[in-house]
Protein backbone atom coordinates (compact mmCIF):
# COMPACT_ATOMS: atom_id res chain seq x y z
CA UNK A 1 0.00 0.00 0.00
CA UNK A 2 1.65 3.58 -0.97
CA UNK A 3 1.45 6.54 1.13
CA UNK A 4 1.67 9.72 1.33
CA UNK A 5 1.90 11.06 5.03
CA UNK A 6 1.65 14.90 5.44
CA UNK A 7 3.69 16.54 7.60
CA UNK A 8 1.02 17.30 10.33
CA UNK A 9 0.85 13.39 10.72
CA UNK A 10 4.44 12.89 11.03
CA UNK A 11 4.48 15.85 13.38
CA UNK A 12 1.54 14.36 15.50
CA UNK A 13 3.62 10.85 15.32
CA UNK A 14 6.28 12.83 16.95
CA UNK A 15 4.65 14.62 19.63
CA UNK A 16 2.69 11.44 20.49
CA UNK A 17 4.81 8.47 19.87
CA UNK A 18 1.75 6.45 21.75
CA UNK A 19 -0.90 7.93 19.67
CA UNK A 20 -2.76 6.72 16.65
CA UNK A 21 -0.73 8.81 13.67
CA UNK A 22 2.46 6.97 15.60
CA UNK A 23 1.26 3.61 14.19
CA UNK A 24 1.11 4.54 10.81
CA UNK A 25 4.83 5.22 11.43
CA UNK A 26 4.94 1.71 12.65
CA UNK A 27 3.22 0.41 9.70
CA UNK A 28 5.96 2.08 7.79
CA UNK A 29 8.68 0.97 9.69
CA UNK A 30 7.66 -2.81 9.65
CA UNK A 31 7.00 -2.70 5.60
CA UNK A 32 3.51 -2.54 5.88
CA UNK A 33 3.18 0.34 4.04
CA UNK A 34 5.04 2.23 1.47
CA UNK A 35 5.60 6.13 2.68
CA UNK A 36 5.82 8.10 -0.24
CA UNK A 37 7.63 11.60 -0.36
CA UNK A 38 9.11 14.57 -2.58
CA UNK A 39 12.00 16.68 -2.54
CA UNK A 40 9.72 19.27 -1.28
CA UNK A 41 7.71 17.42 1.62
CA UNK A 42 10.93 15.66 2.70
CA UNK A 43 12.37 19.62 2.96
CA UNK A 44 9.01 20.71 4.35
CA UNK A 45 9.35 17.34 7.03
CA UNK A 46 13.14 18.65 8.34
CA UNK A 47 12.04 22.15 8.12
CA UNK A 48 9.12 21.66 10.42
CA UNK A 49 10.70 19.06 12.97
CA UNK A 50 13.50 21.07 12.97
CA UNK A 51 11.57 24.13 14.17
CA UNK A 52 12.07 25.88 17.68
CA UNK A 53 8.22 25.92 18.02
CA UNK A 54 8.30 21.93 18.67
CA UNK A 55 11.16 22.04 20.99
CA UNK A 56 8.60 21.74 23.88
CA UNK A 57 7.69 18.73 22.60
CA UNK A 58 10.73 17.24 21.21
CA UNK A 59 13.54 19.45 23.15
CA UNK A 60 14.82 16.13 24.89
CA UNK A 61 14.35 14.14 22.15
CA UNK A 62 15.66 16.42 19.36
CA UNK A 63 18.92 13.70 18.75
CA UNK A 64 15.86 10.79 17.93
CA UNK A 65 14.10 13.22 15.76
CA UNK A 66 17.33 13.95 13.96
CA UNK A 67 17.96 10.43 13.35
CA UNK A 68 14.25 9.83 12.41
CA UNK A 69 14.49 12.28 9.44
CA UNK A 70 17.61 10.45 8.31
CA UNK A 71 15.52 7.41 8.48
CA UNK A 72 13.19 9.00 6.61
CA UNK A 73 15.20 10.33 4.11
CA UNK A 74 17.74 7.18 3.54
CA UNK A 75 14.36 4.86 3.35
CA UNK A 76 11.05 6.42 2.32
CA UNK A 77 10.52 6.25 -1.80
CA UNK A 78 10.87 9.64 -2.92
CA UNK A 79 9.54 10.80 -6.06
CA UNK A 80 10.11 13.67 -8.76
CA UNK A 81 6.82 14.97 -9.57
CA UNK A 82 6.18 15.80 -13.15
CA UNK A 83 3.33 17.68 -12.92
CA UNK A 84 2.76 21.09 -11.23
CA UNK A 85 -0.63 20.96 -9.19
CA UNK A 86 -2.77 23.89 -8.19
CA UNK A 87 -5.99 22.40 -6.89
CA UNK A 88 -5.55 23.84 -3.56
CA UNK A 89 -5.60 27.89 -3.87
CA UNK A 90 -5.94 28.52 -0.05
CA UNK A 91 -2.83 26.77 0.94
CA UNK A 92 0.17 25.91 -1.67
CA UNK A 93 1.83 23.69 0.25
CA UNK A 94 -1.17 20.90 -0.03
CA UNK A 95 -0.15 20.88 -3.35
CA UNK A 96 2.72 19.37 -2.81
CA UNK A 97 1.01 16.40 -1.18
CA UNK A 98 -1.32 16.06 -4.08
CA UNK A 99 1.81 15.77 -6.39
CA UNK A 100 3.49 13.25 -4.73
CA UNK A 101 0.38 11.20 -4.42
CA UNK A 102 -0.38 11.33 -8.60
CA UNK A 103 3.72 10.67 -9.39
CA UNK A 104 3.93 7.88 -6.39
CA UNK A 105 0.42 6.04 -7.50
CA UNK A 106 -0.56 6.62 -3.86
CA UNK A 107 -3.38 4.49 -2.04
CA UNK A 108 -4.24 7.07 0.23
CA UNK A 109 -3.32 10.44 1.60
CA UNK A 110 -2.81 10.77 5.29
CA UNK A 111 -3.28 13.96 6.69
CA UNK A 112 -5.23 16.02 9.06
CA UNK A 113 -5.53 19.06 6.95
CA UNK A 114 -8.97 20.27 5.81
CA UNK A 115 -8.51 21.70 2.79
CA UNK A 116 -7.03 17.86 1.75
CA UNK A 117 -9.71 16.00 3.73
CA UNK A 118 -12.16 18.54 1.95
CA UNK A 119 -11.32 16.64 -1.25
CA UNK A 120 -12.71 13.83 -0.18
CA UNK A 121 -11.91 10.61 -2.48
């Protein structure tokens, strides 16, 4: 099954490693699903882990979150999109997603967004 997680999932997986958006990171991990990224989500992934904002969350963790984007970048399939979306006006960025879902054959879409749960199937 191919995947693509937006970054307020992997975020949520992060904050909550006990919660439900932490299993689909477990799914991933143990090959039962295929997490499907871009150039531009896996930059938009580091950016946003990376960012002071989370250190609340993350500050004495920030060494596993490192190596988790590592992880994700050494082991996720990453795609080139071909195709330049604009479907989503309101909020750019949700393009992205879209993109790597139509160049990746995605299953499903992950995300907690409304503008891409808005979309419906």
């Amino acid at each position: 099954m191919n995947v693509v997680l937006d970054t307020n999932v992997v975020v949520s997986a992060i904050i909550s490693p006990n919660g439900s958006t932490a299993r689909i990171i477990d799914a991933w991990r143990s090959g039962r699903l295929t997490w499907i990224l871009s150039p531009p989500l896996l930059a938009e992934l580091r950016r946003v882990l990376r960012d002071p904002k989370l250190d609340r969350y993350v500050k004495s963790r920030r060494r596993e979150v490192d190596e988790f984007v590592a992880e994700v970048a050494a082991i996720t399939t990453i795609v080139d999109p071909r195709e330049f979306l604009s479907v989503i006006e309101s909020d750019e960025s949700d393009n992205r997603v879209l993109e790597a879902a139509e160049e990746g054959a995605a299953d499903y879409i992950v995300s907690g967004d409304k503008d891409l749960l808005g979309l419906g199937s």
